[in-house]
N, C-alpha and C. Protein backbone atom coordinates (compact mmCIF):
# COMPACT_ATOMS: atom_id res chain seq x y z
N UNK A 1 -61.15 -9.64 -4.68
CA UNK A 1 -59.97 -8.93 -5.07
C UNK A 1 -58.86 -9.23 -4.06
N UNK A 2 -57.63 -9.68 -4.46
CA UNK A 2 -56.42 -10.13 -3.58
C UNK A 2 -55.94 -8.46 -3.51
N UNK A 3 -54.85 -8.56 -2.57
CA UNK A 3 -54.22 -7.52 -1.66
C UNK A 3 -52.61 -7.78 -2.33
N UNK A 4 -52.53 -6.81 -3.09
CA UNK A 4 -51.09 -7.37 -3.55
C UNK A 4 -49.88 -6.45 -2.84
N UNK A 5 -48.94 -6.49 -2.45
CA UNK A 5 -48.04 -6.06 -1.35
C UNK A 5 -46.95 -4.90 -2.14
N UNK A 6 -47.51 -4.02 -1.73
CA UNK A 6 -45.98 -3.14 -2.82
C UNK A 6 -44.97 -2.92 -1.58
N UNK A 7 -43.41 -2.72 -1.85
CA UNK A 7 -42.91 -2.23 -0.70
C UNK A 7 -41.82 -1.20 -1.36
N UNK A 8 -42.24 -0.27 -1.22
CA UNK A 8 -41.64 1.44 -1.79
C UNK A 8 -40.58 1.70 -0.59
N UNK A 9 -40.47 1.18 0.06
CA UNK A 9 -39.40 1.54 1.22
C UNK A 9 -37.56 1.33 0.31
N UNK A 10 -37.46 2.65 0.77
CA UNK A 10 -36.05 2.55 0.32
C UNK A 10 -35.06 2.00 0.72
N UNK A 11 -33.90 0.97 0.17
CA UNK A 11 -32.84 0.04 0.96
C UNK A 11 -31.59 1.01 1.66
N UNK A 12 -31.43 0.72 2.77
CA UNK A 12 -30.85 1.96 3.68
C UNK A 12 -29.19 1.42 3.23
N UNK A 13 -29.02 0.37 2.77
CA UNK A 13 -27.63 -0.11 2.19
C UNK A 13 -27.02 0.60 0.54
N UNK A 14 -28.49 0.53 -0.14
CA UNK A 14 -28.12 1.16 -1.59
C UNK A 14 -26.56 2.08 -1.92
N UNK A 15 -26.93 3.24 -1.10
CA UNK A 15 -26.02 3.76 -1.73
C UNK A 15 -24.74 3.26 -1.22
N UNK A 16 -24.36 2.77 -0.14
CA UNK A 16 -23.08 2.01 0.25
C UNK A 16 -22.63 1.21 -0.56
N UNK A 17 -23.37 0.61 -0.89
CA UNK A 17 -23.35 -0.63 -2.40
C UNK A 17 -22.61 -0.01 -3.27
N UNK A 18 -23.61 0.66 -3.76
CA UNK A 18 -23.20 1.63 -5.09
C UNK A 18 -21.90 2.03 -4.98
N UNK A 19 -21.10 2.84 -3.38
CA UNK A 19 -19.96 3.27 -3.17
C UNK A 19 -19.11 2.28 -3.12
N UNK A 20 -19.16 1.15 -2.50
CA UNK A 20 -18.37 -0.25 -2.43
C UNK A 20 -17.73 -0.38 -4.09
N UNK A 21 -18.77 -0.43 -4.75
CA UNK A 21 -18.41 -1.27 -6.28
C UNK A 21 -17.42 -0.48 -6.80
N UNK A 22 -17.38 1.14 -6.73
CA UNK A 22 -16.33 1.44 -6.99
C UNK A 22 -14.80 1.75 -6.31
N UNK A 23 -14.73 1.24 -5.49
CA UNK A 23 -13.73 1.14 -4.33
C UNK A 23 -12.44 0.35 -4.96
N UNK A 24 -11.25 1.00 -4.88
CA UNK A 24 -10.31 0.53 -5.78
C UNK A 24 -10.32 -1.35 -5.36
N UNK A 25 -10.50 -0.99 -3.91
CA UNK A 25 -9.77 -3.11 -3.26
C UNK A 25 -10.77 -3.81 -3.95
N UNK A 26 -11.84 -3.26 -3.82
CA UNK A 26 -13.20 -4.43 -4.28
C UNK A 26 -13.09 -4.74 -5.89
N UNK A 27 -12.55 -4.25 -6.39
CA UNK A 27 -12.25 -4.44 -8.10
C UNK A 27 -11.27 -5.84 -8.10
N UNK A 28 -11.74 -6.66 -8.98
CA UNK A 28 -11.49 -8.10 -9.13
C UNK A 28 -10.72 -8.44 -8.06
N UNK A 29 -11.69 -8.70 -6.90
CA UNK A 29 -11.41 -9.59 -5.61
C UNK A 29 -10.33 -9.15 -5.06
N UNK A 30 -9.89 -8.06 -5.34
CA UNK A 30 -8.91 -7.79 -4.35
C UNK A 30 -8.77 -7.62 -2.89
N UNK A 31 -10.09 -7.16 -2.37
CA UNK A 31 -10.53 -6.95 -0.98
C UNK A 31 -10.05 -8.38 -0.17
N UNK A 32 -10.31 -9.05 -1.21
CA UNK A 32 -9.82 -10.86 -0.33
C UNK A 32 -8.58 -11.37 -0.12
N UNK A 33 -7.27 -10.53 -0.87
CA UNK A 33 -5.64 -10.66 -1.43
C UNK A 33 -5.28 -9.46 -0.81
N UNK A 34 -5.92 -8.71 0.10
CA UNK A 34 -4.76 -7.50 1.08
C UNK A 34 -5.59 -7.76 2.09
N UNK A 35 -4.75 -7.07 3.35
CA UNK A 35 -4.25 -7.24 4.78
C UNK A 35 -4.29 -5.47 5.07
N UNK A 36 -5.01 -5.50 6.41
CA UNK A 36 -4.81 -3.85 6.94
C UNK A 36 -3.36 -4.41 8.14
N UNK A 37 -1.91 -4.16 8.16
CA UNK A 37 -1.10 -4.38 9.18
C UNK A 37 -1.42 -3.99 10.31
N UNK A 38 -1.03 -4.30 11.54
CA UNK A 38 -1.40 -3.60 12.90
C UNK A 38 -0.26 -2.80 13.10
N UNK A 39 -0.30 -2.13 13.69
CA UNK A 39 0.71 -0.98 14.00
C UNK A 39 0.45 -0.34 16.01
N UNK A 40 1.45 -0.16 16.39
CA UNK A 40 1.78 0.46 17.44
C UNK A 40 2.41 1.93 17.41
N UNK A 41 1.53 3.09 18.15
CA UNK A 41 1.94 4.57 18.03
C UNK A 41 2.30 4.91 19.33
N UNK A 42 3.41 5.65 19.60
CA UNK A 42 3.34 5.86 20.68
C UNK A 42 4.56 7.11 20.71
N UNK A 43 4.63 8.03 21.98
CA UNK A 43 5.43 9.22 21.89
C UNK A 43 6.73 9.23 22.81
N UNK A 44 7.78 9.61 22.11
CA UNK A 44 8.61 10.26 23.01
C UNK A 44 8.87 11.39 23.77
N UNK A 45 9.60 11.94 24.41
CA UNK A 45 9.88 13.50 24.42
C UNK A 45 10.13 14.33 23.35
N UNK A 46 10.75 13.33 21.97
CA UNK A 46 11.07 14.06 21.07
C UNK A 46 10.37 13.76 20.02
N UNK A 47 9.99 12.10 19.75
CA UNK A 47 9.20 12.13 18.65
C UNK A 47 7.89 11.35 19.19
N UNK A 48 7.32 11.02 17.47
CA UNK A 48 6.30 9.97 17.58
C UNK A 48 6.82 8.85 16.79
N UNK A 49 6.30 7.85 17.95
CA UNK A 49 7.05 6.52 16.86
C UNK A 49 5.83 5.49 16.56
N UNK A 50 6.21 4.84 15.26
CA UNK A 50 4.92 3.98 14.37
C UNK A 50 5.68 2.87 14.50
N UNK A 51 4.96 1.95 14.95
CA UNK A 51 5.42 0.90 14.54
C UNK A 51 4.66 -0.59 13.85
N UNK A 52 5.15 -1.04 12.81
CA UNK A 52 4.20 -2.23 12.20
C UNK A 52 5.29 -3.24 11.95
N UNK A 53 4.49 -4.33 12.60
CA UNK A 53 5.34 -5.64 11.89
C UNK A 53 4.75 -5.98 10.70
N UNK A 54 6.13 -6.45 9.85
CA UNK A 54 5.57 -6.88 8.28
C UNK A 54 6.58 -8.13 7.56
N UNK A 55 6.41 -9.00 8.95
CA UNK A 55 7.37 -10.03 8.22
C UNK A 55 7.09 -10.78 7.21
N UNK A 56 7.93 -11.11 6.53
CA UNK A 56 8.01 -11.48 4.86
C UNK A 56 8.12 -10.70 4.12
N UNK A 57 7.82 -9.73 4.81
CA UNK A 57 7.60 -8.60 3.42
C UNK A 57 8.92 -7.71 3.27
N UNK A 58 9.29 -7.29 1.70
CA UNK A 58 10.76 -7.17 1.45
C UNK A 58 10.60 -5.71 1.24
N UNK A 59 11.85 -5.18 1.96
CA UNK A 59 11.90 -3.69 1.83
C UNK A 59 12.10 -2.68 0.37
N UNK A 60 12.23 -3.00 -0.67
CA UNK A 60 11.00 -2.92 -1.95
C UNK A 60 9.91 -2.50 -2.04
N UNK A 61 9.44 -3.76 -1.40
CA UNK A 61 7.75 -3.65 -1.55
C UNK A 61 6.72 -2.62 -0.36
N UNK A 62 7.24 -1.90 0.01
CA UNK A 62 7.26 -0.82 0.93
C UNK A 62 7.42 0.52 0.75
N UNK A 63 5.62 1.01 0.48
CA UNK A 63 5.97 2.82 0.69
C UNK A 63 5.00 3.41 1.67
N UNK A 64 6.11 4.71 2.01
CA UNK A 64 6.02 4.84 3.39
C UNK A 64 5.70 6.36 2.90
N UNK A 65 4.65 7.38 3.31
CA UNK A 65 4.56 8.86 2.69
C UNK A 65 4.06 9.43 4.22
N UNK A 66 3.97 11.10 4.04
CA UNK A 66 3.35 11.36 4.70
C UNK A 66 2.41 12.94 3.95
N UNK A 67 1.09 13.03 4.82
CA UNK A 67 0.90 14.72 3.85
C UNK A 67 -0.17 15.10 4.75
N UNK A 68 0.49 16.34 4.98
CA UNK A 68 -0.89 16.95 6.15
C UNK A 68 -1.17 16.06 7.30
N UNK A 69 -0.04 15.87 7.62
CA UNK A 69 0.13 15.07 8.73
C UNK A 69 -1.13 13.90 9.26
N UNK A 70 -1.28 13.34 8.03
CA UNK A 70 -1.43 11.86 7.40
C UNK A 70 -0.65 11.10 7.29
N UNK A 71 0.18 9.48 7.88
CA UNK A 71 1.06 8.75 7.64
C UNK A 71 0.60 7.69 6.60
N UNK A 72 0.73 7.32 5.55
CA UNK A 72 0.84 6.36 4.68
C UNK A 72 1.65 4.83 4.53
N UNK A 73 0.68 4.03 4.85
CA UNK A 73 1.83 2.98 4.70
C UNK A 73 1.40 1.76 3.77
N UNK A 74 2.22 1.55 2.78
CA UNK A 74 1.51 0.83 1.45
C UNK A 74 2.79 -0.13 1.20
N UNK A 75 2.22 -1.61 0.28
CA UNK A 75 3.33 -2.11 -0.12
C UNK A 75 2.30 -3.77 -0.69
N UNK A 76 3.21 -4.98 -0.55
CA UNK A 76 2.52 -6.26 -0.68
C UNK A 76 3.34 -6.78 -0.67
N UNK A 77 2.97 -8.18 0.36
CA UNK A 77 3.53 -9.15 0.56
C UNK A 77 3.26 -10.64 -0.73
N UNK A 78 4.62 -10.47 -1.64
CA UNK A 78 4.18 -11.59 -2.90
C UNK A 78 4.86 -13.25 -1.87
N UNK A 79 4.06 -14.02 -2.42
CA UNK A 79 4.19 -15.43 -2.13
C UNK A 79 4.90 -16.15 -3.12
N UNK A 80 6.06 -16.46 -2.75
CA UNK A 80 7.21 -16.95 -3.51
C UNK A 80 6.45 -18.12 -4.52
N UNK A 81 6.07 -18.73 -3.89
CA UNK A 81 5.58 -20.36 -4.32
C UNK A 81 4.07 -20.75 -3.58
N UNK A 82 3.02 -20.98 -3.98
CA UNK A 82 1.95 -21.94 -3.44
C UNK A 82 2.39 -22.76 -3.81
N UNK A 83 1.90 -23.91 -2.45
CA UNK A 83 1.29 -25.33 -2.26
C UNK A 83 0.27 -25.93 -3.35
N UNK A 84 0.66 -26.44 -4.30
CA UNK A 84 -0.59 -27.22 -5.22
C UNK A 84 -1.72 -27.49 -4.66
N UNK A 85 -1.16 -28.59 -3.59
CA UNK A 85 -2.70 -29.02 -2.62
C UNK A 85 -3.52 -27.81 -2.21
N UNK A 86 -4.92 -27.91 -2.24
CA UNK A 86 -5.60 -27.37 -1.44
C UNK A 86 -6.24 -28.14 0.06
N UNK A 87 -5.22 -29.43 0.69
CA UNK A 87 -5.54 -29.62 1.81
C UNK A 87 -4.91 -29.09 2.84
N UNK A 88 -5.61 -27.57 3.10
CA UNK A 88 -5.14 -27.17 4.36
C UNK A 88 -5.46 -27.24 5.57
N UNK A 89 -5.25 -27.17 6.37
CA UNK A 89 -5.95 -27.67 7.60
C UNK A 89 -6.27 -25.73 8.12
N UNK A 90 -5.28 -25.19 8.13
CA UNK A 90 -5.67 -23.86 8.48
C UNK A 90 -4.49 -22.85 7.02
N UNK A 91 -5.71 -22.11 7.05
CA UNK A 91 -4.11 -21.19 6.01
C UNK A 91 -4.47 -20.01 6.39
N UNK A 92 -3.30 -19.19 7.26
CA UNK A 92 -3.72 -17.60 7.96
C UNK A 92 -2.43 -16.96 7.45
N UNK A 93 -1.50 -17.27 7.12
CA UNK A 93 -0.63 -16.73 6.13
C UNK A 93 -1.39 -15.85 5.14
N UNK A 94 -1.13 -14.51 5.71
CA UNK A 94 -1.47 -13.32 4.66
C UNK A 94 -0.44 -12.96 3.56
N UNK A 95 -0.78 -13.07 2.37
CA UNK A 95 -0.30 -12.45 1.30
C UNK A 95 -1.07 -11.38 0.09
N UNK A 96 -0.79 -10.70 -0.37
CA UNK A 96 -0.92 -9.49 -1.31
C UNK A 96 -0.95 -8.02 -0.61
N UNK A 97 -1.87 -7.46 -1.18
CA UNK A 97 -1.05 -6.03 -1.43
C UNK A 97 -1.98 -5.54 0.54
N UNK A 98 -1.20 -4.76 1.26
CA UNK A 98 -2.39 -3.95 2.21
C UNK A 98 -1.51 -2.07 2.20
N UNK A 99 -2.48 -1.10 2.77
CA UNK A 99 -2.41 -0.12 3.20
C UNK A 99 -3.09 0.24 3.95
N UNK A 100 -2.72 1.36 4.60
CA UNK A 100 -3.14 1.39 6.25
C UNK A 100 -2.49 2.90 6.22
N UNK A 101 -3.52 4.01 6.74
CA UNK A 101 -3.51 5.30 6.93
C UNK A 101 -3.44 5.81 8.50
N UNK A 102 -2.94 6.39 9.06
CA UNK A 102 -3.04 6.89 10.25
C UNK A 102 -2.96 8.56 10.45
N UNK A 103 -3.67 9.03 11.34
CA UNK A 103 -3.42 10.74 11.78
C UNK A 103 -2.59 10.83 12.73
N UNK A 104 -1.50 11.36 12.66
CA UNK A 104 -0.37 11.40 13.93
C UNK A 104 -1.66 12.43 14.66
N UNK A 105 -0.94 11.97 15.86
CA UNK A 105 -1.93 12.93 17.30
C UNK A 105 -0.96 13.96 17.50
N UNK A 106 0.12 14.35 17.03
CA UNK A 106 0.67 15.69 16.78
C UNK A 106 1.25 16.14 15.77
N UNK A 107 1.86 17.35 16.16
CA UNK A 107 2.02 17.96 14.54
C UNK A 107 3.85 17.79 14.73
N UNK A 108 4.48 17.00 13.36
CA UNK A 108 5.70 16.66 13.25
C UNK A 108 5.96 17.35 12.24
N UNK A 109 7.44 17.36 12.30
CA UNK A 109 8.55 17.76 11.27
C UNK A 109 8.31 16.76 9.78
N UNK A 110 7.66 17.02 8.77
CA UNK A 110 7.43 16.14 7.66
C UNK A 110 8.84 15.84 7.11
N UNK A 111 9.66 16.81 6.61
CA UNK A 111 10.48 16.90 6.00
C UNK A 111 11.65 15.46 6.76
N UNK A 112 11.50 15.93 7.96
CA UNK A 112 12.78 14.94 8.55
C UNK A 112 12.20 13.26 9.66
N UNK A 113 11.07 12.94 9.00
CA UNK A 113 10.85 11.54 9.22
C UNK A 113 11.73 10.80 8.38
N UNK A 114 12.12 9.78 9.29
CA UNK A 114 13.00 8.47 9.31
C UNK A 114 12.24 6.85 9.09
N UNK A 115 12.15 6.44 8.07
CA UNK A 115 11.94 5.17 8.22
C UNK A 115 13.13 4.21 8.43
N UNK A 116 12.41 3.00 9.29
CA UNK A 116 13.76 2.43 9.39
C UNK A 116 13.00 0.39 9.42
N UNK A 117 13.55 -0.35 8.85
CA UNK A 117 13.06 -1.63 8.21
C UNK A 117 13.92 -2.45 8.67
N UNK A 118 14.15 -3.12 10.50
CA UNK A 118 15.00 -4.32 10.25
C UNK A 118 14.08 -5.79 11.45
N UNK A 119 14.55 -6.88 11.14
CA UNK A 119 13.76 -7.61 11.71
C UNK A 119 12.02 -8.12 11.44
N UNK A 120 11.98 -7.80 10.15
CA UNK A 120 10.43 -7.61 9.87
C UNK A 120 9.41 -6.76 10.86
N UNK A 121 10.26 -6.03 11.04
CA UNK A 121 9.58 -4.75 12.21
C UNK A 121 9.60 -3.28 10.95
N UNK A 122 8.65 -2.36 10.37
CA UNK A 122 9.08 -1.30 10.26
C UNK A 122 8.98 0.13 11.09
N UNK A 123 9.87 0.79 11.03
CA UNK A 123 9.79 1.75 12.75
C UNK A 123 10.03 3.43 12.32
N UNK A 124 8.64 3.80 12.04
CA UNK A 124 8.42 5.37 11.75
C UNK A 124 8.72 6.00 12.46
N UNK A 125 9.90 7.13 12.62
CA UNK A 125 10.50 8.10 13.81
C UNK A 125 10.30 9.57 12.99
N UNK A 126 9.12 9.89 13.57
CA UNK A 126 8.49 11.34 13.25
C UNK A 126 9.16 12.01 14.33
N UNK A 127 10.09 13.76 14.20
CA UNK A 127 10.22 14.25 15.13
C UNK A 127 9.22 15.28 15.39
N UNK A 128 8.77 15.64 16.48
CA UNK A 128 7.79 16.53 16.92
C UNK A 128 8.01 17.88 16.50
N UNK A 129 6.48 18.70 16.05
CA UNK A 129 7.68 20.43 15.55
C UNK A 129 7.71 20.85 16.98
N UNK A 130 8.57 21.83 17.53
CA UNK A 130 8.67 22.12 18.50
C UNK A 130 7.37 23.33 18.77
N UNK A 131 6.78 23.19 20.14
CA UNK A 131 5.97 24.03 20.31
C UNK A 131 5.66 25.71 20.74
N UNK A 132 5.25 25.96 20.09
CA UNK A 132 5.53 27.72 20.11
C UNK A 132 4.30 28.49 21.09
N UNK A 133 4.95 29.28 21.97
CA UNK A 133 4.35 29.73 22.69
C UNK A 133 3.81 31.03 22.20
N UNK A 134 2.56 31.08 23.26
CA UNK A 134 1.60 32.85 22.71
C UNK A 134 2.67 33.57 23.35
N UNK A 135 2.60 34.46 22.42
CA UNK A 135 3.00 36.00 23.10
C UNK A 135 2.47 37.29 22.85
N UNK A 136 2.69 38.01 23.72
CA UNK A 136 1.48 38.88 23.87
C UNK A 136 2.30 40.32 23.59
N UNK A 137 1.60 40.77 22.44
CA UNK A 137 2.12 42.03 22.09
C UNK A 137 1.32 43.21 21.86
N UNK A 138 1.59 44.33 22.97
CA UNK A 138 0.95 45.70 22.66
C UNK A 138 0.61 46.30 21.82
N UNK A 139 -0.28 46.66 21.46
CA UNK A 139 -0.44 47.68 20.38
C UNK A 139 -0.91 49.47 20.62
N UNK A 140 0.06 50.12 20.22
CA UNK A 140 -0.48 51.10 20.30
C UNK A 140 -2.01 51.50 20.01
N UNK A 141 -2.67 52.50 20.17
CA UNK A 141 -3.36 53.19 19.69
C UNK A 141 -3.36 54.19 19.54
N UNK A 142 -3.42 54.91 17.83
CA UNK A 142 -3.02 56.42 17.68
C UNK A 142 -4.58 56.98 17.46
């Protein structure tokens, strides 16, 4: 009698899989046609400032949200024209759609963020809410 091999062990990837397939980027190859931008955060005395370069990309194709002090930054870079040839020697030119989420590390004024788009630089100027101090109040007891 041969020894036939069962293996009941469950795949520790499965359900990631399963979650992947429905993932908006992974739907017809898109994951391969967007770009996460890099971005620089950093604070003033008064605000917080974002910053991402996104050259080529046309101020149009650019949205900028915020909610629960979540920053949003969405858009796509379209490619005017391809090259027929496919002899490239290198091609790192990113084009199509990316977004890119960030948590400000403080709590800002939503209402009065500033975007501002020049130089293929875009430059998020969140102002800080101002900070409120404890105060300490008596209470009777009757």
């Amino acid at each position: 009698m041969s020894i036939i091999k069962y293996n009941n062990a469950p795949n520790p990837f499965q359900e990631m899989e399963e979650l992947m397939k429905d993932f908006p980027l992974m739907k017809e190859n898109h994951l391969l046609k967007s770009f996460v931008p890099a971005m620089d955060i950093y604070e003033t005395e008064k605000d917080v400032i974002v910053e991402a370069p996104l050259a080529g990309v046309k101020i149009e194709d650019i949205e900028v949200s915020i909610e629960k002090g979540i920053l949003s930054i969405q858009g796509q870079n379209k490619k005017e024209h391809e090259i027929d040839e496919k002899n490239y020697y290198r091609k790192e030119i990113r084009s199509g759609s990316f977004f890119r989420q960030i948590t400000l590390p403080t709590p800002v004024v939503e209402e009065k963020i500033n975007a501002e788009f020049e130089n293929g630089i875009l430059k998020i100027t969140c102002p800080k809410k101002e900070k409120t101090t404890a105060k300490k109040i008596s209470i009777k007891i009757k």
